[in-house]
C-alpha atoms as a PDB file:
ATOM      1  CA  UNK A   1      54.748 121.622 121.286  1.00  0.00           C
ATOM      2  CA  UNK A   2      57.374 123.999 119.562  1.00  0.00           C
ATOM      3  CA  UNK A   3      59.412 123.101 116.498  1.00  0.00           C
ATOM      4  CA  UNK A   4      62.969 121.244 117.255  1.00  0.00           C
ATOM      5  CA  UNK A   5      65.744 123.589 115.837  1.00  0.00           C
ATOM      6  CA  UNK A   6      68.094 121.772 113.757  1.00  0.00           C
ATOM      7  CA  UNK A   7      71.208 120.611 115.306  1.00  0.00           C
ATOM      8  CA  UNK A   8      73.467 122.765 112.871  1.00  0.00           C
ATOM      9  CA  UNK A   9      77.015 120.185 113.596  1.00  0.00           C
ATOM     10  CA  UNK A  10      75.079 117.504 112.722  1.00  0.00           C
ATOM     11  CA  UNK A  11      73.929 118.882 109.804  1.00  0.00           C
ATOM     12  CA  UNK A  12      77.302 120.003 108.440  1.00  0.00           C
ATOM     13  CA  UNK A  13      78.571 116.170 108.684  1.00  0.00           C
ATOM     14  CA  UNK A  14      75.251 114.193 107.870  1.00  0.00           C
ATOM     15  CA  UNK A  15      73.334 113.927 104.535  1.00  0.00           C
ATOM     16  CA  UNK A  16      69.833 113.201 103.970  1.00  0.00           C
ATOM     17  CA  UNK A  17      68.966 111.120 100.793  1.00  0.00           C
ATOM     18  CA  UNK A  18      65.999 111.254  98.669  1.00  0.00           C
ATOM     19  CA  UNK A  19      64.869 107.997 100.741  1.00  0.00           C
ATOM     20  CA  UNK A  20      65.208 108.880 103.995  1.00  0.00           C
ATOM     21  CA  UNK A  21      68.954 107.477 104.642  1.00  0.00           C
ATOM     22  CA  UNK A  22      71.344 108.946 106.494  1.00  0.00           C
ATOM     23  CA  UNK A  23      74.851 109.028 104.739  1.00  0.00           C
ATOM     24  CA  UNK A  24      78.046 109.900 106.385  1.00  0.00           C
ATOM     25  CA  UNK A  25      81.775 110.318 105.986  1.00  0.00           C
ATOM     26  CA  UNK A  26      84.367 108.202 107.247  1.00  0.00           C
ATOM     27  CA  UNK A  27      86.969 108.779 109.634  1.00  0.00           C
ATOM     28  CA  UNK A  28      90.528 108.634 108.838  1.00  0.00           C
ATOM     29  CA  UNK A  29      91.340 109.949 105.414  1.00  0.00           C
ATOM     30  CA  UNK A  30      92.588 113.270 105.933  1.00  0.00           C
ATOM     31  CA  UNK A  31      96.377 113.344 106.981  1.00  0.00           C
ATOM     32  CA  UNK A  32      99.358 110.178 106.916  1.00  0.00           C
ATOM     33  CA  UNK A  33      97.448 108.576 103.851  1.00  0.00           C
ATOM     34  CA  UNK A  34     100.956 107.055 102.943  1.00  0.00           C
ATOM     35  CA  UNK A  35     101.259 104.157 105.144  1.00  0.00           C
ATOM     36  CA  UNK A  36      97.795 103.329 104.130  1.00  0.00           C
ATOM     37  CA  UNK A  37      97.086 100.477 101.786  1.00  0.00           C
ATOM     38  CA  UNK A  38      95.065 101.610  98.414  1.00  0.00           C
ATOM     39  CA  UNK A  39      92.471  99.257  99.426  1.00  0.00           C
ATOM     40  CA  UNK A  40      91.951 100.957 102.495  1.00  0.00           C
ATOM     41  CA  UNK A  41      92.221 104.661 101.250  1.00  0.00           C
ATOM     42  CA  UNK A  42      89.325 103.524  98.409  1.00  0.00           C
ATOM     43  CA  UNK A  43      87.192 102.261 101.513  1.00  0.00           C
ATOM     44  CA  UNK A  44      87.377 105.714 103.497  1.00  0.00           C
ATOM     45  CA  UNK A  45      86.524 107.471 100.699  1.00  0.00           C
ATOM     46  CA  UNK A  46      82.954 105.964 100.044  1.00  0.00           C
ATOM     47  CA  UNK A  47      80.183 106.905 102.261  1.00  0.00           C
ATOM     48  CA  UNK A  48      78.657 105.070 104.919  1.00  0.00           C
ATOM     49  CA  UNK A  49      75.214 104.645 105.810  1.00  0.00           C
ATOM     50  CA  UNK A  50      74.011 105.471 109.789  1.00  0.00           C
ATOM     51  CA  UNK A  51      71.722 103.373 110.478  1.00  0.00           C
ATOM     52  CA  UNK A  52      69.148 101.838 113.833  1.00  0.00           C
ATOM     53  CA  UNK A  53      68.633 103.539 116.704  1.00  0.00           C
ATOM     54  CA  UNK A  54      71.774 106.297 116.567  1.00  0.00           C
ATOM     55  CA  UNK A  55      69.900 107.200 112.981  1.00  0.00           C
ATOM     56  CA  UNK A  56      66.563 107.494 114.245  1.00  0.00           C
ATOM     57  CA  UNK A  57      68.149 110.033 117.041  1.00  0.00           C
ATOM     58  CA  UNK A  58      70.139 111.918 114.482  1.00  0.00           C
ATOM     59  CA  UNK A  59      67.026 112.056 112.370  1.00  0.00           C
ATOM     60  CA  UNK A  60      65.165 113.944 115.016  1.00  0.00           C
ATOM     61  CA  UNK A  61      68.247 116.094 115.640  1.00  0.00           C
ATOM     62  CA  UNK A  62      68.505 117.147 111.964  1.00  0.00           C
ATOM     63  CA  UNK A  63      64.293 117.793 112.311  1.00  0.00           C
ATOM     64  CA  UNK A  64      63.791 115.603 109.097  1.00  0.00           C
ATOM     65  CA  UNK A  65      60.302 113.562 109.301  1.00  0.00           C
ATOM     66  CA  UNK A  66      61.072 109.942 110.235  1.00  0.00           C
END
């Protein structure tokens, strides 16, 4: 069986860690940031984790060992 290419989008938005997690950005913090609380605008601008089955499939789309 060939070698899976590495889904190039995915990569651009999706980081590996050193363990194997998947982190992402969140959605929402780039434009009208005003009539957001502070609280909120601190929460989008932590990383999220992906995890379960959609990080298993993103896993396999990126080509990193699972």
């Amino acid at each position: 069986m060939p070698k899976l290419k590495t889904h190039k989008g995915t990569a651009k938005r999706v980081k590996v860690t050193k363990t194997g997690k998947l982190m992402r950005r969140r959605a929402f913090g780039n434009h009208l940031l005003s009539k957001k609380s502070k609280s909120r605008k601190r929460v989008i601008k932590t990383e999220s984790e992906i995890t379960g089955k959609f990080a298993k499939n993103l896993k396999r789309a990126m080509g990193a060992n699972s």
